[in-house]
C-alpha atoms as a PDB file:
ATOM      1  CA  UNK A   1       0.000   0.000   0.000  1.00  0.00           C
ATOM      2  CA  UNK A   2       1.486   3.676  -0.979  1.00  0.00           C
ATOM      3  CA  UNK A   3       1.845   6.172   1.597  1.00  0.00           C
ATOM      4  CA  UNK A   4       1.883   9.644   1.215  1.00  0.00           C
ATOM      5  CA  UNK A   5       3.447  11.550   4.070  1.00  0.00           C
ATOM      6  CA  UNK A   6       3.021  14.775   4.886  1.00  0.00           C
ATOM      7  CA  UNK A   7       5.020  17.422   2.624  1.00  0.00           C
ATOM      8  CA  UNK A   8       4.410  20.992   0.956  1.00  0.00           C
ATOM      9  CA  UNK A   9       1.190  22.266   2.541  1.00  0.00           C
ATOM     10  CA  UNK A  10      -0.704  23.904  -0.067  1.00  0.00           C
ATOM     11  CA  UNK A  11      -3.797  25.897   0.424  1.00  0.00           C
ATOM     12  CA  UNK A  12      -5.268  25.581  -2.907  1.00  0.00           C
ATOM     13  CA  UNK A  13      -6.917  22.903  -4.908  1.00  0.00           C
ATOM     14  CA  UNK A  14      -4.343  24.064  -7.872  1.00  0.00           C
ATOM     15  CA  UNK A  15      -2.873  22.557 -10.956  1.00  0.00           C
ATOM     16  CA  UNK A  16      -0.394  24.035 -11.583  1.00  0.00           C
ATOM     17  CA  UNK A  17       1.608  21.655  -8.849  1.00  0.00           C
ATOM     18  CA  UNK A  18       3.075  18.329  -9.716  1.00  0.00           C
ATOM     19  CA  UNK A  19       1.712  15.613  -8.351  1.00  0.00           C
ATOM     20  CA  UNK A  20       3.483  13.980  -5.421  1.00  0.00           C
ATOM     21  CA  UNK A  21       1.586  11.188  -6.117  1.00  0.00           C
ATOM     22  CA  UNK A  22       0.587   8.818  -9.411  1.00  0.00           C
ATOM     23  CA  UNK A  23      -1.533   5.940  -8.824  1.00  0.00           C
ATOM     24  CA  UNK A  24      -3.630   3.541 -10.691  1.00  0.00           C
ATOM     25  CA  UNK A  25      -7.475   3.698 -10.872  1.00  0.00           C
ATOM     26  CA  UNK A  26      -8.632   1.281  -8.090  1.00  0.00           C
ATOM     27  CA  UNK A  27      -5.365   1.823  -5.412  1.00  0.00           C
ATOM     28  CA  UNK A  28      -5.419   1.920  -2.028  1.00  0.00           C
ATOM     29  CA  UNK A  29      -3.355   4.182   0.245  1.00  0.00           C
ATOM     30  CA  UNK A  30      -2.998   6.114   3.106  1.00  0.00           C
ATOM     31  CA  UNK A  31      -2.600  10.096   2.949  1.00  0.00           C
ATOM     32  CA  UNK A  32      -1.115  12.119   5.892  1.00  0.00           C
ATOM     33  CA  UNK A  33      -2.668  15.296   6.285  1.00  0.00           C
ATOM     34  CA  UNK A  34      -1.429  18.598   8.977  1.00  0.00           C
ATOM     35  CA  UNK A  35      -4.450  20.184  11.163  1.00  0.00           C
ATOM     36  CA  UNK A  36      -6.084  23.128   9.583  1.00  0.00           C
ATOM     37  CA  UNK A  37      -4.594  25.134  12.361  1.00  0.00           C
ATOM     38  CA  UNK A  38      -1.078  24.585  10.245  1.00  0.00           C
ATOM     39  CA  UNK A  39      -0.114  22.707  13.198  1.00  0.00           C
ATOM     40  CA  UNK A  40       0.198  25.555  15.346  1.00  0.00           C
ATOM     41  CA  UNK A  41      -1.801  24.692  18.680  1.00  0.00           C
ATOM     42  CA  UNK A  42      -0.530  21.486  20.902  1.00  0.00           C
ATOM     43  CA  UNK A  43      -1.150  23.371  23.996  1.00  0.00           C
ATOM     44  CA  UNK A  44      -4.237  24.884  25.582  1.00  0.00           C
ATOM     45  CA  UNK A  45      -0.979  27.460  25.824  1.00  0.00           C
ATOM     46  CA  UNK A  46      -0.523  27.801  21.945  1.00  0.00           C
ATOM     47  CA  UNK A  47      -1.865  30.772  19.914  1.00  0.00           C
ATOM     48  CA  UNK A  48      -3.015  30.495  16.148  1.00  0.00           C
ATOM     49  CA  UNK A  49      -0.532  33.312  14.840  1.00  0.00           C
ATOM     50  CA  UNK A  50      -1.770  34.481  11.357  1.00  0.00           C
ATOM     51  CA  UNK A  51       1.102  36.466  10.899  1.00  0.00           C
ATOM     52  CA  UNK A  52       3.019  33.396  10.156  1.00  0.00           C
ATOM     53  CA  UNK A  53       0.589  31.397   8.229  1.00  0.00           C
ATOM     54  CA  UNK A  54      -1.995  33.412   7.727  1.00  0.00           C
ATOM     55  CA  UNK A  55      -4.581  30.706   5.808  1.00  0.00           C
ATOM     56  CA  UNK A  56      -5.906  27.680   7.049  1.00  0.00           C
ATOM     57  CA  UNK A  57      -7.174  24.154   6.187  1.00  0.00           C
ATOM     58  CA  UNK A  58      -4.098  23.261   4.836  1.00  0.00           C
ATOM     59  CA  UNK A  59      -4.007  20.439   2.394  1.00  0.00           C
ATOM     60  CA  UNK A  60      -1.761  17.060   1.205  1.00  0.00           C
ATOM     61  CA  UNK A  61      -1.390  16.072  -2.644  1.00  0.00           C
ATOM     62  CA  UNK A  62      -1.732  16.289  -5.012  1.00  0.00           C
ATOM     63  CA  UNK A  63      -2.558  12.956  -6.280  1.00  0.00           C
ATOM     64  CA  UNK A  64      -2.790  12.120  -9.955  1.00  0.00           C
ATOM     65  CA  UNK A  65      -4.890   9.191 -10.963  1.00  0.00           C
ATOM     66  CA  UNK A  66      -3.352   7.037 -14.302  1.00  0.00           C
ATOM     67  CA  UNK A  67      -6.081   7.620 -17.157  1.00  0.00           C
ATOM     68  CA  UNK A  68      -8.204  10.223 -15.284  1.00  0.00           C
ATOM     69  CA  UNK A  69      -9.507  13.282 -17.933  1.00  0.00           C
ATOM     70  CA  UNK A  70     -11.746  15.878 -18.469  1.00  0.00           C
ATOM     71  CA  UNK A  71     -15.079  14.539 -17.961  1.00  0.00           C
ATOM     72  CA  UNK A  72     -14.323  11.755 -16.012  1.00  0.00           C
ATOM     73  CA  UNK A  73     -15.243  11.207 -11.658  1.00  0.00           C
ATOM     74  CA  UNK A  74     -13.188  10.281  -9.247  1.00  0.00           C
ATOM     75  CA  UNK A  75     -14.702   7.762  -6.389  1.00  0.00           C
ATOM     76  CA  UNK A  76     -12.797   8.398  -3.010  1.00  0.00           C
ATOM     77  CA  UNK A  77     -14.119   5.304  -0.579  1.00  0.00           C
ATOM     78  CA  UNK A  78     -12.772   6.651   2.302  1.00  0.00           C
ATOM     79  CA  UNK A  79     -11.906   3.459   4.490  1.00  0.00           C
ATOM     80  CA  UNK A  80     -10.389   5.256   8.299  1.00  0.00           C
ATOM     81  CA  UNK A  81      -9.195   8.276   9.831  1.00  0.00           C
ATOM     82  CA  UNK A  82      -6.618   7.715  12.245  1.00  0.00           C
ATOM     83  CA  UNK A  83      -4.856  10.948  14.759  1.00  0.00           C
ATOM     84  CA  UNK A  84      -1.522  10.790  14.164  1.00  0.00           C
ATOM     85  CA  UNK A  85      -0.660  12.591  18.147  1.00  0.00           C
ATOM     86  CA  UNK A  86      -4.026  10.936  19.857  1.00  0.00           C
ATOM     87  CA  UNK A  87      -5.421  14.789  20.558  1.00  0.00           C
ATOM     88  CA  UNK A  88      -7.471  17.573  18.755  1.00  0.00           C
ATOM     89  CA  UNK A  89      -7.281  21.015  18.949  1.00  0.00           C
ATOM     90  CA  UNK A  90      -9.746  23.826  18.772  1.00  0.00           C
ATOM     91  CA  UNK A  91     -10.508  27.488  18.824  1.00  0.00           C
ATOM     92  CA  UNK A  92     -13.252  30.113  19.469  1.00  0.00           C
ATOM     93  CA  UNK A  93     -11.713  33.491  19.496  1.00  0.00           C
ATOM     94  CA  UNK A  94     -13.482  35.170  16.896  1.00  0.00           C
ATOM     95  CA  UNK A  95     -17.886  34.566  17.041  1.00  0.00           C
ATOM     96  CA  UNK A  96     -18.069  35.920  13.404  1.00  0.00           C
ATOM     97  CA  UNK A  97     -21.709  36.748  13.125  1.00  0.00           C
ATOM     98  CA  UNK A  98     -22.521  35.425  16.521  1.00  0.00           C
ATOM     99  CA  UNK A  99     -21.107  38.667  17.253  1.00  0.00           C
ATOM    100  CA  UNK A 100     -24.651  40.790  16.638  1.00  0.00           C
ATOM    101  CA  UNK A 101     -26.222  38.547  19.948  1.00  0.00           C
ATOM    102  CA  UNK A 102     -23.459  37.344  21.873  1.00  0.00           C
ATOM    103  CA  UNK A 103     -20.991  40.799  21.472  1.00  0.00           C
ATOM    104  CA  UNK A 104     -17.325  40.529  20.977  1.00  0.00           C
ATOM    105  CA  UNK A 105     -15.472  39.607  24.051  1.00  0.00           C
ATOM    106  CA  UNK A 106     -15.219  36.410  23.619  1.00  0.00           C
ATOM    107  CA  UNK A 107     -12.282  34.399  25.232  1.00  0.00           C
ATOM    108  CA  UNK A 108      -9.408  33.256  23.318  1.00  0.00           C
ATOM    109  CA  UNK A 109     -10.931  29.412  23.718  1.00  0.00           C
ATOM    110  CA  UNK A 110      -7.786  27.185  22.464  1.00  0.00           C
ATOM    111  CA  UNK A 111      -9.247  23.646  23.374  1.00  0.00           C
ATOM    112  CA  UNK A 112      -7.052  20.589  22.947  1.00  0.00           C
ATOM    113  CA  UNK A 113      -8.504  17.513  24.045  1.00  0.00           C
ATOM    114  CA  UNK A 114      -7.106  14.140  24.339  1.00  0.00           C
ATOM    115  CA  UNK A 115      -8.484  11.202  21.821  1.00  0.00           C
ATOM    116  CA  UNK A 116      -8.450   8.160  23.619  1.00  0.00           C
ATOM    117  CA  UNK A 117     -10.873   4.269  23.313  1.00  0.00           C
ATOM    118  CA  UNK A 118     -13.386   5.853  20.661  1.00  0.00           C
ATOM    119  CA  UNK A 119     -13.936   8.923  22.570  1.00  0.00           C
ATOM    120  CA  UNK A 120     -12.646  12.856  22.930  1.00  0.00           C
ATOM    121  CA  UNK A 121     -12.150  14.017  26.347  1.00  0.00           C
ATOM    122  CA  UNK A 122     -13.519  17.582  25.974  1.00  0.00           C
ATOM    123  CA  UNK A 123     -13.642  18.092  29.610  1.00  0.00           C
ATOM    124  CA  UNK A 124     -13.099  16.230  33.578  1.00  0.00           C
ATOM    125  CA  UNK A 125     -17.076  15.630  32.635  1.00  0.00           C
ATOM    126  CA  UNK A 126     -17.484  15.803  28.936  1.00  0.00           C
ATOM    127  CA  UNK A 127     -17.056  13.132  26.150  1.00  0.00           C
ATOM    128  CA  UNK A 128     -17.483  13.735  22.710  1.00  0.00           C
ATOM    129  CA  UNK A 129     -17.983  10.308  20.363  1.00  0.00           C
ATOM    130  CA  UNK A 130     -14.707   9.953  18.068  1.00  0.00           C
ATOM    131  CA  UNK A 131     -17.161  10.727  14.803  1.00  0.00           C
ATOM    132  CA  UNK A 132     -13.644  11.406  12.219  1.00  0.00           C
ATOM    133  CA  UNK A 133     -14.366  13.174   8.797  1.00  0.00           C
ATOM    134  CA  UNK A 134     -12.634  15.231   6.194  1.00  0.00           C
ATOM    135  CA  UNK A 135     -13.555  19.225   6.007  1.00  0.00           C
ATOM    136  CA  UNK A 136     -11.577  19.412   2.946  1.00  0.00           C
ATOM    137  CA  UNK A 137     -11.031  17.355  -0.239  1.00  0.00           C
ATOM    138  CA  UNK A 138     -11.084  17.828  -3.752  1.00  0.00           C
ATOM    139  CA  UNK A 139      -9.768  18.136  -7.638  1.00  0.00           C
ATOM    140  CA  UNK A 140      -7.837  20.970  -9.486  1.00  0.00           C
ATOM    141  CA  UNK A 141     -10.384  22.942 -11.451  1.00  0.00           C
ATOM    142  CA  UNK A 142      -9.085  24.056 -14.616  1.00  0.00           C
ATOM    143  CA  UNK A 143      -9.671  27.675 -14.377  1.00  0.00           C
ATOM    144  CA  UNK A 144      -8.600  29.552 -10.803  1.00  0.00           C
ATOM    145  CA  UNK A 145      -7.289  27.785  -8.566  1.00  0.00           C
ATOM    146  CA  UNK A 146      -9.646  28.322  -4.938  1.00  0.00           C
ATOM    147  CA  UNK A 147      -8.315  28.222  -1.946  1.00  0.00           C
ATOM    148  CA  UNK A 148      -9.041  25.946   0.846  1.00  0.00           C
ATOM    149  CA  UNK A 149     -11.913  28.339   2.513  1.00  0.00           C
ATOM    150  CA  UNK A 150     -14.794  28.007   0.045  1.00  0.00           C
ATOM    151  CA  UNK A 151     -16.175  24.699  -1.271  1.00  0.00           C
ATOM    152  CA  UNK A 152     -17.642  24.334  -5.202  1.00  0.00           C
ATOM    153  CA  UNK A 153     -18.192  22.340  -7.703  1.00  0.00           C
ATOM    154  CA  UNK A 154     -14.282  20.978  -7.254  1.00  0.00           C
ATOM    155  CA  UNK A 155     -15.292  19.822  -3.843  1.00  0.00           C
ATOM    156  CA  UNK A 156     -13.272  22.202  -1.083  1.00  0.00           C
ATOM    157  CA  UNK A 157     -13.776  22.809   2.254  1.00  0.00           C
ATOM    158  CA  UNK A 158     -17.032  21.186   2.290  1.00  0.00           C
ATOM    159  CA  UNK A 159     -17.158  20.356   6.516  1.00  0.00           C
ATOM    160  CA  UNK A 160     -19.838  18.246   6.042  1.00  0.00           C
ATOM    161  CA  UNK A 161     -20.349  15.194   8.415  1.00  0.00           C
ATOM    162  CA  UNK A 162     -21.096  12.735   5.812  1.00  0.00           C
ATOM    163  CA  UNK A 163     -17.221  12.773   4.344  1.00  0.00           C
ATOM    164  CA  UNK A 164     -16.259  10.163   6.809  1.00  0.00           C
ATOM    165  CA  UNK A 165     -15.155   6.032   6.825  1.00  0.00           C
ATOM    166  CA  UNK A 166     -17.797   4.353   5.109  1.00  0.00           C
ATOM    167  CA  UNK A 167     -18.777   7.052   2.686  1.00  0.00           C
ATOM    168  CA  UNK A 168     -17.823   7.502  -1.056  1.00  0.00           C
ATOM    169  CA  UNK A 169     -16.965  10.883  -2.489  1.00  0.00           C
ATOM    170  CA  UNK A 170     -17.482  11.372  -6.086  1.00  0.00           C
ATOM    171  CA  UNK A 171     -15.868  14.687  -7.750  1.00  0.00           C
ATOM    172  CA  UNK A 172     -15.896  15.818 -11.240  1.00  0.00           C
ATOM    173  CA  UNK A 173     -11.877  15.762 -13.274  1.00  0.00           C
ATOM    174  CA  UNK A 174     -11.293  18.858 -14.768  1.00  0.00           C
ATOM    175  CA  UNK A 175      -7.520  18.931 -15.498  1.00  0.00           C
ATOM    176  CA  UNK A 176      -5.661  15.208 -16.685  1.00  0.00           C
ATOM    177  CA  UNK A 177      -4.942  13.099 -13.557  1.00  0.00           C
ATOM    178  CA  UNK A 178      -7.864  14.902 -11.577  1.00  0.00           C
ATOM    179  CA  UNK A 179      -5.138  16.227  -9.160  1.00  0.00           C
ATOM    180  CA  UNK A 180      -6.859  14.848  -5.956  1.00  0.00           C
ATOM    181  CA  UNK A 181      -6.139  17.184  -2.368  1.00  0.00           C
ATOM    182  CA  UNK A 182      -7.303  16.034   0.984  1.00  0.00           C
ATOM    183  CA  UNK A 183      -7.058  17.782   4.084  1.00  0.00           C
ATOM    184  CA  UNK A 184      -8.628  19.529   7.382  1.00  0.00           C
ATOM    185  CA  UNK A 185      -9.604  16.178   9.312  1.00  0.00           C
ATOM    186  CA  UNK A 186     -12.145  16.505  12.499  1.00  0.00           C
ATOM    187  CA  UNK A 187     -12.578  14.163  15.163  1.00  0.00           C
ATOM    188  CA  UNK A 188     -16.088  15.052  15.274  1.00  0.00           C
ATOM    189  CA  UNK A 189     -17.577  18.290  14.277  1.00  0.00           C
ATOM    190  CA  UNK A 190     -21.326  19.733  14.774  1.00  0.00           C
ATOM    191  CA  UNK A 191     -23.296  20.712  11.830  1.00  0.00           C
ATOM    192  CA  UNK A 192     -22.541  24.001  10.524  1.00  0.00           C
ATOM    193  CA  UNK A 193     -19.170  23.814  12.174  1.00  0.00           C
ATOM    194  CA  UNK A 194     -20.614  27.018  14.694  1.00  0.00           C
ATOM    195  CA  UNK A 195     -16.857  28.660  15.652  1.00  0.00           C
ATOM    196  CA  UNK A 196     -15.771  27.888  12.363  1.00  0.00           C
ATOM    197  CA  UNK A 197     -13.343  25.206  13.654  1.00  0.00           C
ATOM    198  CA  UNK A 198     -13.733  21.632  14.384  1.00  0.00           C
ATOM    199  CA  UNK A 199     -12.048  19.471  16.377  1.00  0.00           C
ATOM    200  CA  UNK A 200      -9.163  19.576  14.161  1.00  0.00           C
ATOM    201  CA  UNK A 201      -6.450  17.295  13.977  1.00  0.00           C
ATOM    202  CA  UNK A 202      -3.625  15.743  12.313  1.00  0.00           C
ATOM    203  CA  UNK A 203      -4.390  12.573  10.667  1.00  0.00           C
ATOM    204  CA  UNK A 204      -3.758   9.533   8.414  1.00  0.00           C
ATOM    205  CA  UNK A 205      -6.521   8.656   6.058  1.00  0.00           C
ATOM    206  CA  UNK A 206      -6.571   5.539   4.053  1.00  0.00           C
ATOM    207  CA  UNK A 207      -8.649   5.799   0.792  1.00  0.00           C
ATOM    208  CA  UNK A 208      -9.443   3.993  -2.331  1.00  0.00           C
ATOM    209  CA  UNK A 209      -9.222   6.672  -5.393  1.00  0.00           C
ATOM    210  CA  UNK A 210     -11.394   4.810  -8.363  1.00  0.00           C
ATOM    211  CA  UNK A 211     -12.173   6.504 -11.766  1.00  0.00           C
ATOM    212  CA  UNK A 212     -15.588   6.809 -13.272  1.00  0.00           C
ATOM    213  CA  UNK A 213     -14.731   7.251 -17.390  1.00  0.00           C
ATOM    214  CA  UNK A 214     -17.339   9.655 -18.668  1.00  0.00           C
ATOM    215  CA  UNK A 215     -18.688  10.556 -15.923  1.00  0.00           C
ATOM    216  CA  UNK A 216     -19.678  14.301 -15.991  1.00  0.00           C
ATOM    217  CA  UNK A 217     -20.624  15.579 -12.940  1.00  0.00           C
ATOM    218  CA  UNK A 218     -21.984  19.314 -11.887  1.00  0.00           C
ATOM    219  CA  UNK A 219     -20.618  19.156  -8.266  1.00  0.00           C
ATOM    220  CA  UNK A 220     -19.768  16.744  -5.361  1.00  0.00           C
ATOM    221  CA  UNK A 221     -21.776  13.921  -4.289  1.00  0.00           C
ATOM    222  CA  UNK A 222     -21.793  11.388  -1.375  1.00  0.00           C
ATOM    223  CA  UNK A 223     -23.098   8.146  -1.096  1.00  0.00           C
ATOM    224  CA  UNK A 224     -23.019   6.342   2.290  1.00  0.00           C
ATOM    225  CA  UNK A 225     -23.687   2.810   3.117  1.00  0.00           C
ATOM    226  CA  UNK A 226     -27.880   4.441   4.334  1.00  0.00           C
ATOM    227  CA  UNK A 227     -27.634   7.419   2.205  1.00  0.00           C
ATOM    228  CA  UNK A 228     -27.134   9.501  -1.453  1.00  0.00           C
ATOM    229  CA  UNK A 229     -26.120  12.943  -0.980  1.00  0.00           C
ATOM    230  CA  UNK A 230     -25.695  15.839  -3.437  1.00  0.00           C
ATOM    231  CA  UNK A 231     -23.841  18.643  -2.182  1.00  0.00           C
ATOM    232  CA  UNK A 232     -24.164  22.684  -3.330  1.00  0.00           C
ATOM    233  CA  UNK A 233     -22.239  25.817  -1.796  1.00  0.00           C
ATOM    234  CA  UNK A 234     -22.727  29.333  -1.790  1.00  0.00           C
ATOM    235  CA  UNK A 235     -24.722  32.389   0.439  1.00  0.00           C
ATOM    236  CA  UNK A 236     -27.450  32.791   0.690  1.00  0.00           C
ATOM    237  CA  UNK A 237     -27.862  29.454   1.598  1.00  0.00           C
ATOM    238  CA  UNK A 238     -31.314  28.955   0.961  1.00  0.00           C
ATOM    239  CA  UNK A 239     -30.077  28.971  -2.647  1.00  0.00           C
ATOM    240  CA  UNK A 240     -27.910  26.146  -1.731  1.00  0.00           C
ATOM    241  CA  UNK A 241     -30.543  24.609  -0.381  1.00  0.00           C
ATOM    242  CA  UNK A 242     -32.593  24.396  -3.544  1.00  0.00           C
ATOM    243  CA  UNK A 243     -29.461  23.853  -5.526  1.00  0.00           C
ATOM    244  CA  UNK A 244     -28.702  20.528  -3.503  1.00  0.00           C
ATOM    245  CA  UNK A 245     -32.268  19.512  -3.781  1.00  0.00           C
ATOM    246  CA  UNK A 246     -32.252  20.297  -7.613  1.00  0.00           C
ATOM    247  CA  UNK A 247     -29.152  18.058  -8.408  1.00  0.00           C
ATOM    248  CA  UNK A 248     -30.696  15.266  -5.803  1.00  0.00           C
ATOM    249  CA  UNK A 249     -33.364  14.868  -7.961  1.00  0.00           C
ATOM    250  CA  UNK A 250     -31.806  14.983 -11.091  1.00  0.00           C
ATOM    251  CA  UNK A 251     -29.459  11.975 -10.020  1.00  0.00           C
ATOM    252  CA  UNK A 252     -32.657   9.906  -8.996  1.00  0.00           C
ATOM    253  CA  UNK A 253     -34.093  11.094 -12.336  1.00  0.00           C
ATOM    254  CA  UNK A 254     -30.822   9.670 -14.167  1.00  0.00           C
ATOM    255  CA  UNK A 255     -29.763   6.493 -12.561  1.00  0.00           C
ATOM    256  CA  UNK A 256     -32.538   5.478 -10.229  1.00  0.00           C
ATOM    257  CA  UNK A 257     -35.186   5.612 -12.268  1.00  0.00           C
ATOM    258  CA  UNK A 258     -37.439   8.342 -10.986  1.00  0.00           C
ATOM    259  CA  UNK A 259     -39.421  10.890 -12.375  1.00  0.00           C
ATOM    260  CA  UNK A 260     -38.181  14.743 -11.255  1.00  0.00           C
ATOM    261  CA  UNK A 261     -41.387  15.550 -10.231  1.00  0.00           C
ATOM    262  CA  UNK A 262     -42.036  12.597  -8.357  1.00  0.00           C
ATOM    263  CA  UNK A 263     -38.860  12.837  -6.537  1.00  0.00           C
ATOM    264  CA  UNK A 264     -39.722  16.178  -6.048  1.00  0.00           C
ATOM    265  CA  UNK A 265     -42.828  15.084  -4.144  1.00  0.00           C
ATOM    266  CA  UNK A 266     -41.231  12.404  -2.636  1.00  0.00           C
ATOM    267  CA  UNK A 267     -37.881  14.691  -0.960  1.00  0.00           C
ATOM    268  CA  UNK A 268     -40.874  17.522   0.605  1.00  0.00           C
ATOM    269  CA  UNK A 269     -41.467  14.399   2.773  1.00  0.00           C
ATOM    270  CA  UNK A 270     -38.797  12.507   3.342  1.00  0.00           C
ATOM    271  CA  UNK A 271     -35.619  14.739   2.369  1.00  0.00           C
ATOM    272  CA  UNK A 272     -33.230  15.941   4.833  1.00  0.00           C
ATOM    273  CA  UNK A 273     -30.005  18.686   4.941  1.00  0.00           C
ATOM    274  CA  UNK A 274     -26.719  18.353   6.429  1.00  0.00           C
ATOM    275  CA  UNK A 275     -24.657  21.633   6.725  1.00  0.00           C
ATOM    276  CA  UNK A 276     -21.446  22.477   6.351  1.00  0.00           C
ATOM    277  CA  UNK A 277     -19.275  25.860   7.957  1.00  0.00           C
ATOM    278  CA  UNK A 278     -22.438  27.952   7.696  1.00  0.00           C
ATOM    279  CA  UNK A 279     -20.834  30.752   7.005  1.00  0.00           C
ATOM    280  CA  UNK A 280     -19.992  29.573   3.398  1.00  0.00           C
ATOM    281  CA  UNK A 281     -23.670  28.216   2.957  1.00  0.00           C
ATOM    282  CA  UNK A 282     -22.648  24.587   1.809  1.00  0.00           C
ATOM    283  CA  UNK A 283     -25.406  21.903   2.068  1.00  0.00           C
ATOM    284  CA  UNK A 284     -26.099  18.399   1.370  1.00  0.00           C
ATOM    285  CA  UNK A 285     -29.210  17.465   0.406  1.00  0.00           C
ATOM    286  CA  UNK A 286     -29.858  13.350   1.326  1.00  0.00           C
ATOM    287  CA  UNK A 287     -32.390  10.639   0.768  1.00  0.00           C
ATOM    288  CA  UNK A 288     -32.334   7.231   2.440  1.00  0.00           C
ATOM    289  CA  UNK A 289     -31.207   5.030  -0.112  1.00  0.00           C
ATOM    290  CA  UNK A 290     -34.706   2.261   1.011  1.00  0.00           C
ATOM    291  CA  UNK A 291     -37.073   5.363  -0.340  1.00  0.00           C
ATOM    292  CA  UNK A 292     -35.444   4.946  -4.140  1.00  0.00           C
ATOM    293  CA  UNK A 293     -36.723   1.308  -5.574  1.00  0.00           C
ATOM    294  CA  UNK A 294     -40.183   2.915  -4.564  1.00  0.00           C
ATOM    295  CA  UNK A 295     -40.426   4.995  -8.178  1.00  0.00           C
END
């Protein structure tokens, strides 16, 4: 099994950078990934310090998959997360927009918490389930090259609990090889990622990278072992919303069978959302995968 350790951090899904990485369609491997704090907080002690490196989310790759073109997918089965140190780290200096209720002295807040027997000791009192999942992944668009902060129809920083073992992340190629970055892993996060930081930490992922040929997809998707998920970003996110929705249905329309309109009726009832770093409006809109042989 390859290995790909930890080297340049980037902190853009570009292509302009060789890949560190070729592989066949099909491989498995294991991808080491820095915190997206850059590494910078060990210690309750430890200060982020932006002057230094001022981005975040910073990412590993990328990888370039043998036969992979425009207008292909790639499938990312991610199989485990592992922490690399056995602790996570996390920060809520700065309330964003909480700012208009809650006002703006808020504490520092660096939080590192131990990770030990399937659980995160947040406090003496507190345990948080060991829930690991990846904020960040994606492919090099051919035009731009975004940075690790928004998510689109690359993937990105999509912080969305469903990118975790079990689940299978399919993104659209753009450039040859797909150049495939991962990144930003959480040992559990809450949905919309509130302080705009997980529980971040350094990890070791092992995935299996397979290419769809022909495959031409709009945006990210997600399909879990219960679950199909199409995923949308942008503000205002009720747009997103409807976005997510839109491209749901037009997947059960195209390989499940379905009618739009019907699926339409069908996700009023028994659709549901999972959200992302709010403040970047990305959504996933799902459907239990027992509701689709009923078309």
């Amino acid at each position: 099994m390859k290995h790909l350790p930890v080297g340049p951090l980037y902190y853009e899904f570009s292509r302009h950078h060789e890949p560190r990485l070729q592989i066949e369609p099909g491989e498995t491997l294991v991808v080491a990934t820095e915190d997206a704090l850059s590494g910078q907080i060990r210690s309750d002690a430890d200060r982020r310090d932006k002057t230094r490196m001022p981005y975040s989310n910073p990412l590993t790759g990328p990888i370039a998959v043998e036969g992979a073109e425009p207008g292909d997918a790639l499938a990312v089965a991610i199989g485990a997360i592992r922490p690399t140190i056995g602790q996570c780290a996390t920060r809520t200096a700065d309330p964003k927009q909480l700012c208009e209720w809650l006002g703006t002295d808020c504490p520092h807040g660096t939080h590192v918490c131990p990770i030990r027997d399937g659980w995160i000791h947040w406090s003496d009192s507190v345990r948080i389930p060991y829930a690991p999942m990846l904020g960040c992944i994606g492919t090099a668009p051919d035009w731009g090259s975004p940075t690790t902060a928004p998510a689109g129809p690359h993937g990105g920083n999509l912080d969305l609990v469903e990118t975790c073992p079990g689940s299978t992340i399919f993104l659209p190629v753009f450039v040859p090889g797909g150049r495939l970055y991962l990144g930003d892993a959480h040992a559990a996060m809450g949905h919309g990622e509130l302080s705009a930081t997980g529980l971040e930490m350094p990890a070791e992922s092992t995935i299996t990278v397979d290419l769809i040929k022909g495959k031409r997809l709009t945006g990210p998707r997600i399909e879990s072992p219960e679950e199909i998920l199409a995923v949308a970003s942008g503000c205002p996110m009720e747009r997103s919303i409807a976005q997510a929705y839109a491209q749901l249905i037009l997947w059960m329309e195209a390989e499940h069978g379905w009618d739009r309109w019907r699926a339409y009726d069908l996700l009023t009832h028994v659709g549901r959302i999972s959200v992302g770093y709010y403040g970047i409006g990305t959504v996933a809109a799902k459907v239990e995968k027992r509701y689709l042989a009923g078309r």
